[in-house]
PDB file of N, CA and C in Angstrom:
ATOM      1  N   UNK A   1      67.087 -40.283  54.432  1.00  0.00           N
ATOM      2  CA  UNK A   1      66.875 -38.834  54.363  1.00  0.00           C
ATOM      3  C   UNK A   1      65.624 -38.438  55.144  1.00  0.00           C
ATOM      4  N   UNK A   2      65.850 -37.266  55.932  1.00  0.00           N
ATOM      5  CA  UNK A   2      64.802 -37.229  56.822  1.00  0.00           C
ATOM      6  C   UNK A   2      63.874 -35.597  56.200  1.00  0.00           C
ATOM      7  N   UNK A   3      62.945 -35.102  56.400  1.00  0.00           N
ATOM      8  CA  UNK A   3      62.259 -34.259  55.567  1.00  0.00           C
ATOM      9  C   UNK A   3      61.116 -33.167  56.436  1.00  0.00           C
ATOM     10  N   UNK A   4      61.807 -32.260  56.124  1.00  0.00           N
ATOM     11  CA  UNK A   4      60.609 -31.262  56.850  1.00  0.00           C
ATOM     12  C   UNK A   4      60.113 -30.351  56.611  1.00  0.00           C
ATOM     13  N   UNK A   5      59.168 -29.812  56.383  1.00  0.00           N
ATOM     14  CA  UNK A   5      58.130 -28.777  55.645  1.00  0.00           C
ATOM     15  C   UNK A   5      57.794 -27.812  56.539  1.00  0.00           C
ATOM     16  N   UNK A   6      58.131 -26.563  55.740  1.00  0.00           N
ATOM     17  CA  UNK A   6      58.021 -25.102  56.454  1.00  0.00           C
ATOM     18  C   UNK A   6      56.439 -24.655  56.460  1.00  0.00           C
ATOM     19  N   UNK A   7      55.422 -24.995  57.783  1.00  0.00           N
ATOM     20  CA  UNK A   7      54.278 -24.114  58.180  1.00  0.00           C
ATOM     21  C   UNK A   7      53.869 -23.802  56.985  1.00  0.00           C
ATOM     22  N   UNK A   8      54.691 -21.782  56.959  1.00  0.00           N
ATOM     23  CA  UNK A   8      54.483 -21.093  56.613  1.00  0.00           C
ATOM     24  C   UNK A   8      54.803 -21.126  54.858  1.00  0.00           C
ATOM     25  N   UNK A   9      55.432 -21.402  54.668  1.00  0.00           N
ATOM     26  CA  UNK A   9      55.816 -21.309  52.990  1.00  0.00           C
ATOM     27  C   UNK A   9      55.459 -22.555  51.781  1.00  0.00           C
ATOM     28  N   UNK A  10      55.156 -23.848  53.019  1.00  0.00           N
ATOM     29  CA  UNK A  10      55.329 -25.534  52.151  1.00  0.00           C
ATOM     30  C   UNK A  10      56.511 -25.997  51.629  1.00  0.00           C
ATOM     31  N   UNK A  11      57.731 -25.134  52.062  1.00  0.00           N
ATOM     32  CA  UNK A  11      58.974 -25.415  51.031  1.00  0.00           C
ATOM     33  C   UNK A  11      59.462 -26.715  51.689  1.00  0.00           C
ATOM     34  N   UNK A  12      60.292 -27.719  51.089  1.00  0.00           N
ATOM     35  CA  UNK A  12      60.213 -28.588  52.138  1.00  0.00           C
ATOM     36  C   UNK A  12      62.030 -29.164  52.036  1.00  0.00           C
ATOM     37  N   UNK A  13      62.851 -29.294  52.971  1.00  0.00           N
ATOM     38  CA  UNK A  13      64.234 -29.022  53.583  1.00  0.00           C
ATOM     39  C   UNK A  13      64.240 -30.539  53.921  1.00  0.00           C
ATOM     40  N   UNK A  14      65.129 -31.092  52.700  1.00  0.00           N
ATOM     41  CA  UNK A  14      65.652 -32.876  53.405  1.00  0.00           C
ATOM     42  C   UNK A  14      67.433 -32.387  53.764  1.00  0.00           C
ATOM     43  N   UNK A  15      67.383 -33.495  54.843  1.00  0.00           N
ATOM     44  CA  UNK A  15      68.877 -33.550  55.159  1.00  0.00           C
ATOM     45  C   UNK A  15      68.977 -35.118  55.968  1.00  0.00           C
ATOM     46  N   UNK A  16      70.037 -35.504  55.998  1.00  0.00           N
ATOM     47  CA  UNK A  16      70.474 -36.996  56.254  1.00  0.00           C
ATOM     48  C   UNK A  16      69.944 -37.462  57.790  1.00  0.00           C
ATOM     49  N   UNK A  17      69.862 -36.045  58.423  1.00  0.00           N
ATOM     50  CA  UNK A  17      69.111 -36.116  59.806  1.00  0.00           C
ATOM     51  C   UNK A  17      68.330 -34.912  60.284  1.00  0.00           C
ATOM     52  N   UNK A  18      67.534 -35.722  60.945  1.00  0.00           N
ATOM     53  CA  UNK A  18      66.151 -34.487  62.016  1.00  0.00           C
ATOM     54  C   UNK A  18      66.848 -33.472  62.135  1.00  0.00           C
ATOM     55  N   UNK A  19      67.974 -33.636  63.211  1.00  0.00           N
ATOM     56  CA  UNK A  19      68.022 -32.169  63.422  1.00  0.00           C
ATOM     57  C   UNK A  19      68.838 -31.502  62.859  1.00  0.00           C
ATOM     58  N   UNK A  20      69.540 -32.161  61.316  1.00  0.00           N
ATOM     59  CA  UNK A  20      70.086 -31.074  60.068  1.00  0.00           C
ATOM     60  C   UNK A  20      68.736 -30.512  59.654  1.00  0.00           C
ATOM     61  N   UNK A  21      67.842 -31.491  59.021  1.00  0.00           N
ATOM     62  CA  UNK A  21      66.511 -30.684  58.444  1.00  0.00           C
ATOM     63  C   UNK A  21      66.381 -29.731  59.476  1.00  0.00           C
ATOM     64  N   UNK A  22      66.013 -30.043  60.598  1.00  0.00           N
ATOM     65  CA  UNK A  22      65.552 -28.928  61.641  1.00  0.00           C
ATOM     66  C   UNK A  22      66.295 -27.867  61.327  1.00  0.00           C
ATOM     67  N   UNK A  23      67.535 -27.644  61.666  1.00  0.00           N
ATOM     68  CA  UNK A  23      68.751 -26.260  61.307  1.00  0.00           C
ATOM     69  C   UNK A  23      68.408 -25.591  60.869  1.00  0.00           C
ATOM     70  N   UNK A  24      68.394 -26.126  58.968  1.00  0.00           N
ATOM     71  CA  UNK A  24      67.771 -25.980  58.107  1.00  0.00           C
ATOM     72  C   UNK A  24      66.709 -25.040  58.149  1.00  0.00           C
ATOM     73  N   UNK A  25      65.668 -25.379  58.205  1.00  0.00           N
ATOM     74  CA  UNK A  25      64.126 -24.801  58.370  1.00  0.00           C
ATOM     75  C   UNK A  25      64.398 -23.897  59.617  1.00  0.00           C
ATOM     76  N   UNK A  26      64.629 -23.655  60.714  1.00  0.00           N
ATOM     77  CA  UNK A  26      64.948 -22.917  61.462  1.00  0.00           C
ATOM     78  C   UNK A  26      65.973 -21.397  60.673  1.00  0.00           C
ATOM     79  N   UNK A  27      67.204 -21.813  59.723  1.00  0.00           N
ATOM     80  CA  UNK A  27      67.820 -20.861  59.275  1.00  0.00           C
ATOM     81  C   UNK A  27      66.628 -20.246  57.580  1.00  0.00           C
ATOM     82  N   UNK A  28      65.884 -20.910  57.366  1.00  0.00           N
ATOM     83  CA  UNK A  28      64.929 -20.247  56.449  1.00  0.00           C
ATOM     84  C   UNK A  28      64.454 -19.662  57.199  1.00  0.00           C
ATOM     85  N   UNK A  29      63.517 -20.031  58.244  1.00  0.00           N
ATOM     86  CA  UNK A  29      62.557 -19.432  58.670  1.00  0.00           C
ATOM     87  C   UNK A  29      63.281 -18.026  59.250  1.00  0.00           C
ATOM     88  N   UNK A  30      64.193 -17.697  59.710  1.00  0.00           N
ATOM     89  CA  UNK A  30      65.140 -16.314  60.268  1.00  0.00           C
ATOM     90  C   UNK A  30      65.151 -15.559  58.960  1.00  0.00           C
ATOM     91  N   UNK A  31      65.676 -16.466  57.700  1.00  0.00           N
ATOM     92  CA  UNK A  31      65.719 -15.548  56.959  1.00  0.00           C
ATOM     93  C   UNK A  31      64.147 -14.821  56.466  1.00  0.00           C
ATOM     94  N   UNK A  32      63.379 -15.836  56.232  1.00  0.00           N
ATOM     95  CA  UNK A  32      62.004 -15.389  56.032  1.00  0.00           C
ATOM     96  C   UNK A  32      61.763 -14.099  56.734  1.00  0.00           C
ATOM     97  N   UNK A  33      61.746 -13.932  57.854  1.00  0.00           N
ATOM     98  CA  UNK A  33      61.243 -13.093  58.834  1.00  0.00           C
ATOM     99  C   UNK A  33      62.311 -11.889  58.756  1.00  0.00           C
ATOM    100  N   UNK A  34      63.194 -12.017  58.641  1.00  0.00           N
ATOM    101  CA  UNK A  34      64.292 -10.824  58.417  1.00  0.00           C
ATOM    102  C   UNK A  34      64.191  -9.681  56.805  1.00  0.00           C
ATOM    103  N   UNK A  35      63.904 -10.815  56.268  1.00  0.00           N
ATOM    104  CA  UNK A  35      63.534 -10.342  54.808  1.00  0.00           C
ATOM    105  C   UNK A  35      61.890  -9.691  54.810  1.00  0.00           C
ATOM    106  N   UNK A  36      61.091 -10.012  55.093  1.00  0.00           N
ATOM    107  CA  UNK A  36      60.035  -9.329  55.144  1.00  0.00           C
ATOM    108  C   UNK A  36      59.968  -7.978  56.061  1.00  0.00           C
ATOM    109  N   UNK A  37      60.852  -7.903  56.710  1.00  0.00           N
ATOM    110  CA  UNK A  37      61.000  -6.939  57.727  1.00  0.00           C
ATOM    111  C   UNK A  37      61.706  -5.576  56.957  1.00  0.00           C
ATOM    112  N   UNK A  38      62.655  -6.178  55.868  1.00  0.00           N
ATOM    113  CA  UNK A  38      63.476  -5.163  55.323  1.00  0.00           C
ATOM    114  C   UNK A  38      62.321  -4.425  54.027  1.00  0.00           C
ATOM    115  N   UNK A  39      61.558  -5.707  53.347  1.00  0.00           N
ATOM    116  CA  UNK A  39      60.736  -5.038  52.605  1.00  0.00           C
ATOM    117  C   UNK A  39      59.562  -4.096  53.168  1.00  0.00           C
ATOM    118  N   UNK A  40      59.328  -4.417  54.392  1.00  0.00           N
ATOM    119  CA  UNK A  40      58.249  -3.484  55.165  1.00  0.00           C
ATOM    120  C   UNK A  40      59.108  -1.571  55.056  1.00  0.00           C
ATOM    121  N   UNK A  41      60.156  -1.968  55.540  1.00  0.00           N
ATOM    122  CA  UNK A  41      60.827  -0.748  55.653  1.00  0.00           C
ATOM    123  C   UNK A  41      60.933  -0.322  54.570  1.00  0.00           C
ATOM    124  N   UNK A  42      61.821  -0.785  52.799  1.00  0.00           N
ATOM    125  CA  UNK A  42      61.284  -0.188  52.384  1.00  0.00           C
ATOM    126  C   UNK A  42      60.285   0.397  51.562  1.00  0.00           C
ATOM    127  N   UNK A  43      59.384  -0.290  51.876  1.00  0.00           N
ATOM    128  CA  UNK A  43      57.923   0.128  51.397  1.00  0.00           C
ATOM    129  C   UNK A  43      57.518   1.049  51.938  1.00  0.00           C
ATOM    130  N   UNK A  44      57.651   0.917  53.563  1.00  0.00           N
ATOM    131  CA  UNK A  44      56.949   2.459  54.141  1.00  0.00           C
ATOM    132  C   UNK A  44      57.965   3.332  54.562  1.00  0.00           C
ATOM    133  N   UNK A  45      59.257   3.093  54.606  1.00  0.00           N
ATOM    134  CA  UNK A  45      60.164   4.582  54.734  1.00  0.00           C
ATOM    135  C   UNK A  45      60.414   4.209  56.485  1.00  0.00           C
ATOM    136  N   UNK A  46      59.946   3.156  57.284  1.00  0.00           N
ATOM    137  CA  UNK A  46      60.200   3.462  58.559  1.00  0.00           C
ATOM    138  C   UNK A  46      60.951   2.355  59.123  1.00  0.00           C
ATOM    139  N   UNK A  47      61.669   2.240  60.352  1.00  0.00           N
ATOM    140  CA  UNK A  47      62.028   1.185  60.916  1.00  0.00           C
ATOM    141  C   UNK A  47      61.381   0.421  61.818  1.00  0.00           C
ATOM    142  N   UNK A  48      59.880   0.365  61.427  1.00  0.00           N
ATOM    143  CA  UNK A  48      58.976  -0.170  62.087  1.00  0.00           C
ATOM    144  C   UNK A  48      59.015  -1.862  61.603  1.00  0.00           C
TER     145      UNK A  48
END
């Protein structure tokens, strides 16, 4: 099992290979960034 830890969060994504973990952490990290984007909006009302 191979193992990789997100920078930003410490969460940490095993999968049987590098570049499943990689996927992995790559499809958190989109969601991360997509999701904070929606709470920005609506917190301030804008599509900034």
């Amino acid at each position: 099992m191979r193992k990789v830890k997100c920078m930003t969060c410490g969460k940490t994504f095993s999968a049987p290979t590098k570049e499943e973990a990689e996927a992995m952490l790559k499809r958190h990290r989109l969601q991360t960034i997509t999701g904070e984007n929606t709470l920005q909006r609506s917190m301030y009302g804008s599509d900034a």
